[in-house]
PDB file of N, CA and C in Angstrom:
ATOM      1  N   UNK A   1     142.647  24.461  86.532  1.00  0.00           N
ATOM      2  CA  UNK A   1     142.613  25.635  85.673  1.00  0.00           C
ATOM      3  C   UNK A   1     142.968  26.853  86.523  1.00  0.00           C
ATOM      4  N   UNK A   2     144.069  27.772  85.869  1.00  0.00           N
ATOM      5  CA  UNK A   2     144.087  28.979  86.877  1.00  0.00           C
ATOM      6  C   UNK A   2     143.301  30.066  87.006  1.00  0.00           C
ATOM      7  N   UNK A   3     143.429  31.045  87.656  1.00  0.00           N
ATOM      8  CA  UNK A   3     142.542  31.990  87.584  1.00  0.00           C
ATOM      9  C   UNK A   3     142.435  33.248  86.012  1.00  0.00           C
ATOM     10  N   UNK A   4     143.363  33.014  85.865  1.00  0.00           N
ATOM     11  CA  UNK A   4     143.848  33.539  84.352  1.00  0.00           C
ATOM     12  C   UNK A   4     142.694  32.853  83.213  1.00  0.00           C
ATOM     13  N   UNK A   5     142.813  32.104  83.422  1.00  0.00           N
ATOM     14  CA  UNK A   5     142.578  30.990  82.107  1.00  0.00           C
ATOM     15  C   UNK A   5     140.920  30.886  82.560  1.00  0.00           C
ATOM     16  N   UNK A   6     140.397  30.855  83.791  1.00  0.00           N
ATOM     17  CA  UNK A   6     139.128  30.757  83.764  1.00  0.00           C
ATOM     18  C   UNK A   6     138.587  31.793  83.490  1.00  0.00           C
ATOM     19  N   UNK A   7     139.090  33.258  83.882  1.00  0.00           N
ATOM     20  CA  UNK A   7     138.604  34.494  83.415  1.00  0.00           C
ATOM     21  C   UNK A   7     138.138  34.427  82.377  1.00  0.00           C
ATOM     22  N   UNK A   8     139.418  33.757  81.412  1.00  0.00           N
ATOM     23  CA  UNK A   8     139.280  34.158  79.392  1.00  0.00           C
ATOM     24  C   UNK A   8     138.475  33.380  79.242  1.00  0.00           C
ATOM     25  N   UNK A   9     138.017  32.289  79.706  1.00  0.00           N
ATOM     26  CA  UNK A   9     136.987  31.404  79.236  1.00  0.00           C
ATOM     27  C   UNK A   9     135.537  31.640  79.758  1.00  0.00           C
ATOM     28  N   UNK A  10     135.457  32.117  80.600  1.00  0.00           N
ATOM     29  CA  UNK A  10     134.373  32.544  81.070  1.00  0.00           C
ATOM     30  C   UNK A  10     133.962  34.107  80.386  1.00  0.00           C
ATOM     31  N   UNK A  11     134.742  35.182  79.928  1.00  0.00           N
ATOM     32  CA  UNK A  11     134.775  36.275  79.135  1.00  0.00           C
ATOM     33  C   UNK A  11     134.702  35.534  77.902  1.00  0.00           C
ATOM     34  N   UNK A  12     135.302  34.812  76.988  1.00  0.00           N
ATOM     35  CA  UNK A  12     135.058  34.418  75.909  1.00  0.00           C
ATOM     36  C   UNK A  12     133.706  33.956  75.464  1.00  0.00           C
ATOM     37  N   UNK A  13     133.377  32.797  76.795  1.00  0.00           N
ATOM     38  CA  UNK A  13     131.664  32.679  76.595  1.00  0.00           C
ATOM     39  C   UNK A  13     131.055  33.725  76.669  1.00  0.00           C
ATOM     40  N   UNK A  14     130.929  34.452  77.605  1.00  0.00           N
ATOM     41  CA  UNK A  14     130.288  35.874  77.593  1.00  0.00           C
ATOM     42  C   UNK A  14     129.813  36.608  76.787  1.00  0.00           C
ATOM     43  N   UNK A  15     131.049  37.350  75.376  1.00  0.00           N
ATOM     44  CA  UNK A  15     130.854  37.611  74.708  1.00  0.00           C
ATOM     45  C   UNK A  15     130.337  37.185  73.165  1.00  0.00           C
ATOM     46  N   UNK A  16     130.871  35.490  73.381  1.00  0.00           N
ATOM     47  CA  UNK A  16     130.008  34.697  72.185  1.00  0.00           C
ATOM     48  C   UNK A  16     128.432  34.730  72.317  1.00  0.00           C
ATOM     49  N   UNK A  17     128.243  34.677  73.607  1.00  0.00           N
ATOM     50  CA  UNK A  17     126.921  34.882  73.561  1.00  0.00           C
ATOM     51  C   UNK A  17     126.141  35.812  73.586  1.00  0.00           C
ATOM     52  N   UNK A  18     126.486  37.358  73.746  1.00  0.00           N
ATOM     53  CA  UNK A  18     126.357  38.594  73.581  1.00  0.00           C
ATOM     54  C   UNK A  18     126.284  38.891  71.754  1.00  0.00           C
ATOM     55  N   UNK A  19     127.434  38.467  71.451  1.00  0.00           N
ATOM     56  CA  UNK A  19     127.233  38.708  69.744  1.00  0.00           C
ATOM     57  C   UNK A  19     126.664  37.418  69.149  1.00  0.00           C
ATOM     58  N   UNK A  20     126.204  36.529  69.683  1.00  0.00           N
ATOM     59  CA  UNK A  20     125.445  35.560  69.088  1.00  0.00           C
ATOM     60  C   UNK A  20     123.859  36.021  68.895  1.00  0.00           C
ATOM     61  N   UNK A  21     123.975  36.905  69.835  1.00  0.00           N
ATOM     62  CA  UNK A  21     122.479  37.548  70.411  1.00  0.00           C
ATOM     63  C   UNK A  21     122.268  38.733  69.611  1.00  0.00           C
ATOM     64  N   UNK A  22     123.621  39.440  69.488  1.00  0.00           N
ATOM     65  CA  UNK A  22     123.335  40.333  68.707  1.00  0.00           C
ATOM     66  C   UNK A  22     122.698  40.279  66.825  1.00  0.00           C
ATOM     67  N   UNK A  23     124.108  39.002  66.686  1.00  0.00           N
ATOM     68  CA  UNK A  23     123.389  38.848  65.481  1.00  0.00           C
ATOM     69  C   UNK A  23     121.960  38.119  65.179  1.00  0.00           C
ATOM     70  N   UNK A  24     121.236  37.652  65.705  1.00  0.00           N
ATOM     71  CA  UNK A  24     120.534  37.207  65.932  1.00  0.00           C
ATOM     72  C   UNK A  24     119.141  37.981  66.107  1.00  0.00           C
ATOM     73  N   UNK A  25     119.343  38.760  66.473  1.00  0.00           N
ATOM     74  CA  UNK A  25     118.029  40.092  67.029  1.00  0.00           C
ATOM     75  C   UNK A  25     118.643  40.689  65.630  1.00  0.00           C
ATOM     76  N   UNK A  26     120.088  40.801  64.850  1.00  0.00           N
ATOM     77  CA  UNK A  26     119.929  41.792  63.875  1.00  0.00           C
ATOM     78  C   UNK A  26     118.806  41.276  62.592  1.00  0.00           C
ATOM     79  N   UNK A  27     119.162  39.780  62.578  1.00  0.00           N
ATOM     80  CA  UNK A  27     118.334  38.321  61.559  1.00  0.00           C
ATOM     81  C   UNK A  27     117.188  39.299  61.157  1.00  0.00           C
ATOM     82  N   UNK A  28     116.440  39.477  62.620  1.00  0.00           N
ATOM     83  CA  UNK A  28     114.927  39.449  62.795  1.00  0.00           C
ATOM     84  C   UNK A  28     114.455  40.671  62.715  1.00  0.00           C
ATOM     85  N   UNK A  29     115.677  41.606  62.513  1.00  0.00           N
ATOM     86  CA  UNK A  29     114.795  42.984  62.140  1.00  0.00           C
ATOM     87  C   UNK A  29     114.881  43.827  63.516  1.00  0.00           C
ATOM     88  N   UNK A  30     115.752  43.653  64.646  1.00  0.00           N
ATOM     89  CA  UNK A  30     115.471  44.215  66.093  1.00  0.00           C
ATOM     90  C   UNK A  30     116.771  44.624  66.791  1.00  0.00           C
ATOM     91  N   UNK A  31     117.125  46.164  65.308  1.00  0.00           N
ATOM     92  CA  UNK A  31     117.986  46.070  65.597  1.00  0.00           C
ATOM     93  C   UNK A  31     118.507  47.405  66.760  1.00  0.00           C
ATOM     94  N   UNK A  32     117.791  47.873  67.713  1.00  0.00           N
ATOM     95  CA  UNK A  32     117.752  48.144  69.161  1.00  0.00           C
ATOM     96  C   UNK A  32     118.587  47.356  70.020  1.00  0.00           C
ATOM     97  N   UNK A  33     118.227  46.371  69.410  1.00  0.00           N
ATOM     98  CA  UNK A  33     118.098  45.283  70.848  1.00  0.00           C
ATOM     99  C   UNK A  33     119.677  44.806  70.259  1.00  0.00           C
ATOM    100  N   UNK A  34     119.831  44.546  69.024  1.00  0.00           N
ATOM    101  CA  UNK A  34     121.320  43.916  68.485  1.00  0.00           C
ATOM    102  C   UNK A  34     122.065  45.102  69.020  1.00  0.00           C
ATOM    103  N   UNK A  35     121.899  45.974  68.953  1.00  0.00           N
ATOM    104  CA  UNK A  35     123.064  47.451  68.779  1.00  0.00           C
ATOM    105  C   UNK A  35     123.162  47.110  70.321  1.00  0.00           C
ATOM    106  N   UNK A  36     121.937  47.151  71.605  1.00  0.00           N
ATOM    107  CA  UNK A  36     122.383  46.596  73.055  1.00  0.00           C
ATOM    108  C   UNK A  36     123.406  45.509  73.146  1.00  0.00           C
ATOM    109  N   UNK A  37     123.136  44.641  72.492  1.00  0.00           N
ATOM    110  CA  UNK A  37     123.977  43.295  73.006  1.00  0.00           C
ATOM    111  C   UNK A  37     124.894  43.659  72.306  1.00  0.00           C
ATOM    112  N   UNK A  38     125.352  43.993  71.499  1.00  0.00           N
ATOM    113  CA  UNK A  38     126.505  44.547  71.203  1.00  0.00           C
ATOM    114  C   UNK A  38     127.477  45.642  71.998  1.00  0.00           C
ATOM    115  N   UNK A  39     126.932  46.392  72.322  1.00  0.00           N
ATOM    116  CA  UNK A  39     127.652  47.217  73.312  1.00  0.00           C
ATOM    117  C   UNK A  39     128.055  46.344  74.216  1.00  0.00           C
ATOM    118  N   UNK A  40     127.397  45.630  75.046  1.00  0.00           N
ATOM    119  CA  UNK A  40     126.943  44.976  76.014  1.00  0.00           C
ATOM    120  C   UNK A  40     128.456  43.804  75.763  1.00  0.00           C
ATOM    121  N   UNK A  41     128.781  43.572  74.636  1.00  0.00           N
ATOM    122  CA  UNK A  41     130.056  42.142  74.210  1.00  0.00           C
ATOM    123  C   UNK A  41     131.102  43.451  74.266  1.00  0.00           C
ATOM    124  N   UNK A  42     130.529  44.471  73.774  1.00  0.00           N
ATOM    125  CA  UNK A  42     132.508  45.130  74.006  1.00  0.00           C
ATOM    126  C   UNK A  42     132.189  45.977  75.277  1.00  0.00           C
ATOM    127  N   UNK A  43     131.543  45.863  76.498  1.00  0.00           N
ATOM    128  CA  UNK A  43     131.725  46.748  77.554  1.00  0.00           C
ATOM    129  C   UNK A  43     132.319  45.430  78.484  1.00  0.00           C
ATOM    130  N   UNK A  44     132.177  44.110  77.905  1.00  0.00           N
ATOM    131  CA  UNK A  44     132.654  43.145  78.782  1.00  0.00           C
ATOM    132  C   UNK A  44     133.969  42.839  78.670  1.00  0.00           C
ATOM    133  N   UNK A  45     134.406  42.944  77.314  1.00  0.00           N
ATOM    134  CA  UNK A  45     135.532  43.125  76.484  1.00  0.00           C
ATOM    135  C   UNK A  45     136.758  43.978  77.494  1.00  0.00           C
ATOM    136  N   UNK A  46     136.310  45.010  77.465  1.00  0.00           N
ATOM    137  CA  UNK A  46     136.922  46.372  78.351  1.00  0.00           C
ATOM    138  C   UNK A  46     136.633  46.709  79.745  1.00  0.00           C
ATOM    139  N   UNK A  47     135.835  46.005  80.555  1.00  0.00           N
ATOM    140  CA  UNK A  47     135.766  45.172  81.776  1.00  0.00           C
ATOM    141  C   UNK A  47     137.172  44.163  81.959  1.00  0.00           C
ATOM    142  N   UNK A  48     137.351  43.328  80.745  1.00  0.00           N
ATOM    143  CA  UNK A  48     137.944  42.022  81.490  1.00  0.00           C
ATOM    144  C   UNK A  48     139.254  42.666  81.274  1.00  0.00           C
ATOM    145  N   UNK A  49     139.612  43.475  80.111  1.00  0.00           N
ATOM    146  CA  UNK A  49     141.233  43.991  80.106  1.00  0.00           C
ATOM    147  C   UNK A  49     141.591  45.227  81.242  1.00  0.00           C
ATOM    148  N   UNK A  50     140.495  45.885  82.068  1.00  0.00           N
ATOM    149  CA  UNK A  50     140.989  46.783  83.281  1.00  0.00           C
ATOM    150  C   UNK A  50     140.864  45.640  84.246  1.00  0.00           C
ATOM    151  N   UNK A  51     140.278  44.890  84.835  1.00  0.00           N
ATOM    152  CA  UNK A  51     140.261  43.668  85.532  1.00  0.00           C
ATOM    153  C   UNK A  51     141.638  43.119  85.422  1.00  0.00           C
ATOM    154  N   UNK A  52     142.273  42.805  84.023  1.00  0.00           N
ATOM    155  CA  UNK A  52     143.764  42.023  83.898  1.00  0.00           C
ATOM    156  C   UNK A  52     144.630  43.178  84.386  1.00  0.00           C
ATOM    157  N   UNK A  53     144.444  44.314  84.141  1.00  0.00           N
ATOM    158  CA  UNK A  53     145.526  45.455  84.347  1.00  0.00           C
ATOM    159  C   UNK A  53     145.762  45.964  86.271  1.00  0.00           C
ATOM    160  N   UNK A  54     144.574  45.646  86.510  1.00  0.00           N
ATOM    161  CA  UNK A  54     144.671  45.485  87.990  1.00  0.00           C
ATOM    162  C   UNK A  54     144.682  44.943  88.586  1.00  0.00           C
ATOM    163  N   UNK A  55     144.588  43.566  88.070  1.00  0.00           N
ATOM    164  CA  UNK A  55     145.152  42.219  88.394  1.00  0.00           C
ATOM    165  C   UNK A  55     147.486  42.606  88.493  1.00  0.00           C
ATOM    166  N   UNK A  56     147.438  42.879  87.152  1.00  0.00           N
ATOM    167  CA  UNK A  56     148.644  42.865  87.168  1.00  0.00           C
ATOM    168  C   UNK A  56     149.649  43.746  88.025  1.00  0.00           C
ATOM    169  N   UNK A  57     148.793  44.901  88.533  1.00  0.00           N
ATOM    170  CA  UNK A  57     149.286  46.118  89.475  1.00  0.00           C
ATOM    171  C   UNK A  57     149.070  45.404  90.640  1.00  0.00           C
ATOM    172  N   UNK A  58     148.063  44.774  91.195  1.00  0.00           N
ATOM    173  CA  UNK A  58     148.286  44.246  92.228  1.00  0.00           C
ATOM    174  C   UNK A  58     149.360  43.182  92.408  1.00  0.00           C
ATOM    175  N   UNK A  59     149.716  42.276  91.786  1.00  0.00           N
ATOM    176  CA  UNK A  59     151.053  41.368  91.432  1.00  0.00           C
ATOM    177  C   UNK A  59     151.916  42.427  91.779  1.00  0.00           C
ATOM    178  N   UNK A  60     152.505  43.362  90.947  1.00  0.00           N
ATOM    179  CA  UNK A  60     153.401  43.898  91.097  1.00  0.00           C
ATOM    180  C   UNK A  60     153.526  44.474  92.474  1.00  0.00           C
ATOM    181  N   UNK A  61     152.507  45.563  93.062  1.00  0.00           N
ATOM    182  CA  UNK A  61     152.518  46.114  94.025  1.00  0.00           C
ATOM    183  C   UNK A  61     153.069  44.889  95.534  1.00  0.00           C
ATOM    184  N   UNK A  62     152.130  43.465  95.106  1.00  0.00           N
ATOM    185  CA  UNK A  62     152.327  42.288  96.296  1.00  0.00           C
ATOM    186  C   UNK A  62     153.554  42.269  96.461  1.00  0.00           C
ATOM    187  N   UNK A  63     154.646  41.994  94.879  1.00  0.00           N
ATOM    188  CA  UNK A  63     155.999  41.789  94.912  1.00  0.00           C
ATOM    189  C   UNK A  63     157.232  42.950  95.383  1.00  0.00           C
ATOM    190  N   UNK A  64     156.577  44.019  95.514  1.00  0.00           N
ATOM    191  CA  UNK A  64     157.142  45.472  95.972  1.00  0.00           C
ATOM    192  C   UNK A  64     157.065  45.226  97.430  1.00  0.00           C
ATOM    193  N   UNK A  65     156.141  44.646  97.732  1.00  0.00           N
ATOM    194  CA  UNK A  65     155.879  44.628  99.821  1.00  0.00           C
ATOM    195  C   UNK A  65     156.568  43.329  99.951  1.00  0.00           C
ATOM    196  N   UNK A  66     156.908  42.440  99.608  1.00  0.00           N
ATOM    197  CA  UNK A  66     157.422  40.955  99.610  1.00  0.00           C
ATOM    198  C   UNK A  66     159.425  41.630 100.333  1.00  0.00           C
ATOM    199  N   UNK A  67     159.353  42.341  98.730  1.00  0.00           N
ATOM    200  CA  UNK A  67     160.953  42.649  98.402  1.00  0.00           C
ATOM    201  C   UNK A  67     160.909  43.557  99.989  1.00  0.00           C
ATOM    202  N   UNK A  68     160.359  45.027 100.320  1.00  0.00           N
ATOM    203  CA  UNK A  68     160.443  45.121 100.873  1.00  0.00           C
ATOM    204  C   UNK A  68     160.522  45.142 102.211  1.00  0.00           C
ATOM    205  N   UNK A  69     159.613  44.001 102.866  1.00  0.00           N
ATOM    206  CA  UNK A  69     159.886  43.313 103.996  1.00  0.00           C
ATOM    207  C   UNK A  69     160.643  42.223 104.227  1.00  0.00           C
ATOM    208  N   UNK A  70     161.438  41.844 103.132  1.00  0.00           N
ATOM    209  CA  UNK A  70     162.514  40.925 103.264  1.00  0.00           C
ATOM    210  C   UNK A  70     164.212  41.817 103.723  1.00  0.00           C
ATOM    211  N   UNK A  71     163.801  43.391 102.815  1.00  0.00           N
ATOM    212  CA  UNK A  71     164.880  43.996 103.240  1.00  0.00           C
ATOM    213  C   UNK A  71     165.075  44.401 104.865  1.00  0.00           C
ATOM    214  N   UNK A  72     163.635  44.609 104.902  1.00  0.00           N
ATOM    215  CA  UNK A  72     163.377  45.076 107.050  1.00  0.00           C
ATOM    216  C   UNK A  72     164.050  43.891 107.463  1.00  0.00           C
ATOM    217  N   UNK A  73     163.514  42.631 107.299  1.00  0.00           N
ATOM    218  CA  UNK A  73     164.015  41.730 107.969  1.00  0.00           C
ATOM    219  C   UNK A  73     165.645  41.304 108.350  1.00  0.00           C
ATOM    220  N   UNK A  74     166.040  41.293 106.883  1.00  0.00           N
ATOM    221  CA  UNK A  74     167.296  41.319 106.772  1.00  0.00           C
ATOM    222  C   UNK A  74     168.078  42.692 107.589  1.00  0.00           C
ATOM    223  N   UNK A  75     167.382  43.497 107.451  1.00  0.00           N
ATOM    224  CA  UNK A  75     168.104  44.798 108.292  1.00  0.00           C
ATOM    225  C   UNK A  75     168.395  44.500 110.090  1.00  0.00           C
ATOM    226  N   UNK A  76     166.971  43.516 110.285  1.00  0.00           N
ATOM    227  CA  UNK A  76     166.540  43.567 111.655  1.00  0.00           C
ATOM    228  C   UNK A  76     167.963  42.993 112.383  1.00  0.00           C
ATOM    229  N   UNK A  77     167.780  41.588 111.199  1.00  0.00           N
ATOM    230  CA  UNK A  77     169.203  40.580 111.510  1.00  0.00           C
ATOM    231  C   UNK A  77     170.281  40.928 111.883  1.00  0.00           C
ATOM    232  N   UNK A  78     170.657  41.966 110.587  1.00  0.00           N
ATOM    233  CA  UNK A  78     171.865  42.218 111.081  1.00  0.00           C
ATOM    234  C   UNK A  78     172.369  43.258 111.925  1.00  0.00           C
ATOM    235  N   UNK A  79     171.129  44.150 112.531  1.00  0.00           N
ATOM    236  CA  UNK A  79     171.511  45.038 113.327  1.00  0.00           C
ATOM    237  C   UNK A  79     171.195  44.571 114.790  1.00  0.00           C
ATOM    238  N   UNK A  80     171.273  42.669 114.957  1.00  0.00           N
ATOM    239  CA  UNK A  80     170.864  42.796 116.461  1.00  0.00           C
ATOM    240  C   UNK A  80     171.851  42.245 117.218  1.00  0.00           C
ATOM    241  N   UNK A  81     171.757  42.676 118.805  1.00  0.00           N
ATOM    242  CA  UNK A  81     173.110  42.730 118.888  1.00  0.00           C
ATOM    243  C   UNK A  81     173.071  41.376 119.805  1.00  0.00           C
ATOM    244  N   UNK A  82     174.427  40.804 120.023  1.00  0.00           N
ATOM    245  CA  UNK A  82     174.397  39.240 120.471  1.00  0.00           C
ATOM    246  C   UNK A  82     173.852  39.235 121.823  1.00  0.00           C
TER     247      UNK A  82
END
């Protein structure tokens, strides 16, 4: 499993069980405690999508230093002398 895919599944449980909880405390009349676990499923929500977004800046940024030390290299090559 990749790291992608365990995130969403591990966030997916997360929040099933956050609004399982919520509704659940709402059942019983406690609803403090539902309105918490509720926040609580969409602050994880909006956790895991800045988590993916800086996941994805870092990708990009890795592939920006990749490209650019392939160009040094290539520069090194061809500027050395026999």
């Amino acid at each position: 499993m990749s790291t992608s895919a365990f995130t969403r599944a591990v966030t997916i449980l997360a929040v099933g069980f956050l609004l399982l909880d919520a509704v659940l405390f709402a059942l019983v009349s406690r609803f403090l405690w539902a309105a918490v676990f509720g926040v609580a499923a969409v602050l994880v929500i909006v956790g895991w999508q800045r988590y993916r977004r800086i996941m994805a800046d870092l990708a990009a940024a890795r592939k920006e230093m990749k490209r650019e030390v392939e160009s040094i290299r290539e520069l090194l090559h061809t500027n050395r002398p026999n």
